[in-house]
N, C-alpha and C. Protein backbone atom coordinates (compact mmCIF):
# COMPACT_ATOMS: atom_id res chain seq x y z
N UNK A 1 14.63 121.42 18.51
CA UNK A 1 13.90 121.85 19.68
C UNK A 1 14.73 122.88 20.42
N UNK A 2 13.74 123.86 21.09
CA UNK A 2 15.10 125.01 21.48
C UNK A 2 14.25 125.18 22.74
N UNK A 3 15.19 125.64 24.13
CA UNK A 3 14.69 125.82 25.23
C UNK A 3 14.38 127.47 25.44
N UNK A 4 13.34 127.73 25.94
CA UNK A 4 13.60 128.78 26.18
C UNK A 4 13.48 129.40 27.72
N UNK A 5 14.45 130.16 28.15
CA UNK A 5 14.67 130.17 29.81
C UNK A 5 14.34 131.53 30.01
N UNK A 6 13.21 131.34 31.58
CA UNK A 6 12.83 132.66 31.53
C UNK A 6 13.54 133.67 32.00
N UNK A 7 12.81 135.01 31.44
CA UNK A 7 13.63 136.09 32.44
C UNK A 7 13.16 136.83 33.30
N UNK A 8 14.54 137.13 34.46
CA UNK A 8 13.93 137.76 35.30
C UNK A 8 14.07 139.34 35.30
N UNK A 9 12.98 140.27 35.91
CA UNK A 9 13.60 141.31 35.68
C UNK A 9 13.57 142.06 36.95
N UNK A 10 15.04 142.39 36.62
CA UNK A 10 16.46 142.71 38.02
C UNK A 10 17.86 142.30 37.84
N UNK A 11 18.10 142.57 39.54
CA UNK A 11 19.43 141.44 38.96
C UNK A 11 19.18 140.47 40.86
N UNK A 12 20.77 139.61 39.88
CA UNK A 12 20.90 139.00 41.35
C UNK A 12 21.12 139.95 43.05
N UNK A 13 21.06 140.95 43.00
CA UNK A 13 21.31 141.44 44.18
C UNK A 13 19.92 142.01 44.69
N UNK A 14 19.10 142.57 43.68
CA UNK A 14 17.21 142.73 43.77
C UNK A 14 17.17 140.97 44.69
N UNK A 15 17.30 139.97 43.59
CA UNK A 15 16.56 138.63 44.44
C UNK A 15 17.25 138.44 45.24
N UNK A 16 18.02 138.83 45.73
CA UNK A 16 18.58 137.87 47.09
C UNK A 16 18.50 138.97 48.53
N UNK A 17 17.84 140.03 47.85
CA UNK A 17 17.20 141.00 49.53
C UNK A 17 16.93 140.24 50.77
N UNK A 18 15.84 138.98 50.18
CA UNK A 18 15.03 138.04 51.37
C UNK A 18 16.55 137.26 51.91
N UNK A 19 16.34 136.74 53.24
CA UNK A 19 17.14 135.84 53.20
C UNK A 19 16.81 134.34 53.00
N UNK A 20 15.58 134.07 52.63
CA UNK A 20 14.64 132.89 52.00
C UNK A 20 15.41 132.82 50.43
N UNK A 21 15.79 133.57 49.97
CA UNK A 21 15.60 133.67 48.66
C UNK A 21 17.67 133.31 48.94
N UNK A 22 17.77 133.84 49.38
CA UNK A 22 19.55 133.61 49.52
C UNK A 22 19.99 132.68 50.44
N UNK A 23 19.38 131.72 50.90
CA UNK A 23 19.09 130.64 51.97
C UNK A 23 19.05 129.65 50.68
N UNK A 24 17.82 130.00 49.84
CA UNK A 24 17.58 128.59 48.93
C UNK A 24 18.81 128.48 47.79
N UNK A 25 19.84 129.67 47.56
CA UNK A 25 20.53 129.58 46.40
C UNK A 25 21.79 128.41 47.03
N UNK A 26 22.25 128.88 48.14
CA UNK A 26 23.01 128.36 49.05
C UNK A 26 22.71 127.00 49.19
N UNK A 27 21.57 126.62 49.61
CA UNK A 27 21.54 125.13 49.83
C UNK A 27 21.06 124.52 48.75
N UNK A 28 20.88 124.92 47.54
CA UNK A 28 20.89 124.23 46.29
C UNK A 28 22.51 124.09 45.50
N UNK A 29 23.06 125.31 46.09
CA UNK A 29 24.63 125.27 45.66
C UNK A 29 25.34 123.47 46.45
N UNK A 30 24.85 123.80 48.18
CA UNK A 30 25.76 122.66 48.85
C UNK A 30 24.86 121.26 48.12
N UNK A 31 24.09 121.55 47.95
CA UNK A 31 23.18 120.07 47.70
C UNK A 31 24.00 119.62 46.31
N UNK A 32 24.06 120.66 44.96
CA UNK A 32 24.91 119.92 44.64
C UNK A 32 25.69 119.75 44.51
N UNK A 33 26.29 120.40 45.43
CA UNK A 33 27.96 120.00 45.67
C UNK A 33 28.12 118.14 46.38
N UNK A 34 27.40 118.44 47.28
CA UNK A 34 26.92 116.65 48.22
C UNK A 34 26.86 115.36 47.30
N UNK A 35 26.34 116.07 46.15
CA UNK A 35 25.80 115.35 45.43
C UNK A 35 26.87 114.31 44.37
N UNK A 36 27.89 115.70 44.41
CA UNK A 36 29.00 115.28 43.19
C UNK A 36 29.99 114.70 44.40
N UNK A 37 30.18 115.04 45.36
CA UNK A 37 31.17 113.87 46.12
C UNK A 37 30.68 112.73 46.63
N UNK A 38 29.28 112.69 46.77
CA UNK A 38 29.11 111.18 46.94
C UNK A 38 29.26 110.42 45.57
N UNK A 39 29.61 110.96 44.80
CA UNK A 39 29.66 110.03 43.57
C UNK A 39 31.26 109.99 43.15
N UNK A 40 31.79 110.60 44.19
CA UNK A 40 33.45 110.38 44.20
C UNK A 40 34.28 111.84 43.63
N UNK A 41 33.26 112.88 43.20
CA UNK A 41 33.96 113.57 42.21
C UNK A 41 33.86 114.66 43.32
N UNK A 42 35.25 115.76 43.42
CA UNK A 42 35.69 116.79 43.86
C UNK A 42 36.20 117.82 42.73
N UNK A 43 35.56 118.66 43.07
CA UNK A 43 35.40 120.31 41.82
C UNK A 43 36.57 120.89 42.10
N UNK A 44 36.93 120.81 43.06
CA UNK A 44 38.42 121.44 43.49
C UNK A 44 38.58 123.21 42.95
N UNK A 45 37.82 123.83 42.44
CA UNK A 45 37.48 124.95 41.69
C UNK A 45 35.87 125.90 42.57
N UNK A 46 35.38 125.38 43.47
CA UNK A 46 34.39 126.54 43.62
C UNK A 46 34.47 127.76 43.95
N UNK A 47 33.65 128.53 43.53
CA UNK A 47 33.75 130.11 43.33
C UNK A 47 32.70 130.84 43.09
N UNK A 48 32.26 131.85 43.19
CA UNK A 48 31.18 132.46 42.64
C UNK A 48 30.94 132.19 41.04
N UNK A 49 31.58 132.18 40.26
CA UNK A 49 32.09 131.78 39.13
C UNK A 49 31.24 130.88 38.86
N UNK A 50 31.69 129.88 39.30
CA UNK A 50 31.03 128.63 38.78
C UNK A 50 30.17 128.18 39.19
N UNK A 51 29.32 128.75 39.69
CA UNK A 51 27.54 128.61 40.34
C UNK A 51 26.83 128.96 39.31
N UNK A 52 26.53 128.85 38.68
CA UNK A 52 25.27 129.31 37.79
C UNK A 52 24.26 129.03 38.35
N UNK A 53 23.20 130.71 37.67
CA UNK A 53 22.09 130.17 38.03
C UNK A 53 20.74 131.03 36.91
N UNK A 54 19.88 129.94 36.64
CA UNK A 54 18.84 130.10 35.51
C UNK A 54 17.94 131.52 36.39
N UNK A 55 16.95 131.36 34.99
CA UNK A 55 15.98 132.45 34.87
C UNK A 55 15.17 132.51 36.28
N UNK A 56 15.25 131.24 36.98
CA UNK A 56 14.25 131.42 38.34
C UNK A 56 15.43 131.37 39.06
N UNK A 57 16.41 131.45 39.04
CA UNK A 57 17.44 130.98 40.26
C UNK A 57 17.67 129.85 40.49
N UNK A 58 18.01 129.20 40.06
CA UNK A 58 18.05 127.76 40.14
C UNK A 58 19.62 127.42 40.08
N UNK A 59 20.33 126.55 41.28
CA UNK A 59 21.59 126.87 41.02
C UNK A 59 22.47 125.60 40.67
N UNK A 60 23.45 126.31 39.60
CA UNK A 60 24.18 124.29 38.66
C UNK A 60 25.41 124.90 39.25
N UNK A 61 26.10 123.62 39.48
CA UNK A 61 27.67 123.80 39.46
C UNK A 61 28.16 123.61 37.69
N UNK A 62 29.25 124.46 38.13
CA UNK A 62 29.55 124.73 36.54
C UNK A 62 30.88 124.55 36.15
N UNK A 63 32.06 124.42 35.41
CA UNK A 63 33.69 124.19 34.56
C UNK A 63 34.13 123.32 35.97
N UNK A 64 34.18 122.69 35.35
CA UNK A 64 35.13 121.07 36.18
C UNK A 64 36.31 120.26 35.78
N UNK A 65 36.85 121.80 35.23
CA UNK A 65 38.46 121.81 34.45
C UNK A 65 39.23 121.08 35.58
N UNK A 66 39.05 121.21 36.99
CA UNK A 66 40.01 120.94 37.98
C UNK A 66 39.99 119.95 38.54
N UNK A 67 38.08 119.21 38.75
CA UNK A 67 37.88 118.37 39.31
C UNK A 67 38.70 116.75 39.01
N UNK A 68 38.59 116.18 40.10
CA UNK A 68 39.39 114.64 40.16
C UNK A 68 38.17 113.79 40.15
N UNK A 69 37.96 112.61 39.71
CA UNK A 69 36.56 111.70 39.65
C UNK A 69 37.40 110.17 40.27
């Protein structure tokens, strides 16, 4: 089975004109950040870097080479 993720066409600096649109990357970034210390774990590593984000913008925390659990 293979995923396929859509694309957008632009870049990240086209989508984030609105500040709706750069409001939601942000609080999907802290949300899951919230998310991984209530479960004890600290990334100790955030950065632009390690935000990923999919074909709609959708944003993952990402390399947790540093983090402590």
């Amino acid at each position: 089975m293979s995923v396929t993720m859509p694309k957008y066409v632009g870049c990240l600096h086209d989508f984030t004109k609105t500040t709706h649109h750069l409001s939601r990357m942000i609080r999907q970034s802290y949300i899951g950040l919230q998310y991984l210390h209530n479960q004890g774990i600290l990334h100790l590593d955030i950065n632009p870097t390690n935000i990923l984000y999919d074909g709609q913008f959708n944003a993952y925390v990402a390399d947790f080479g540093l983090s402590l659990y």
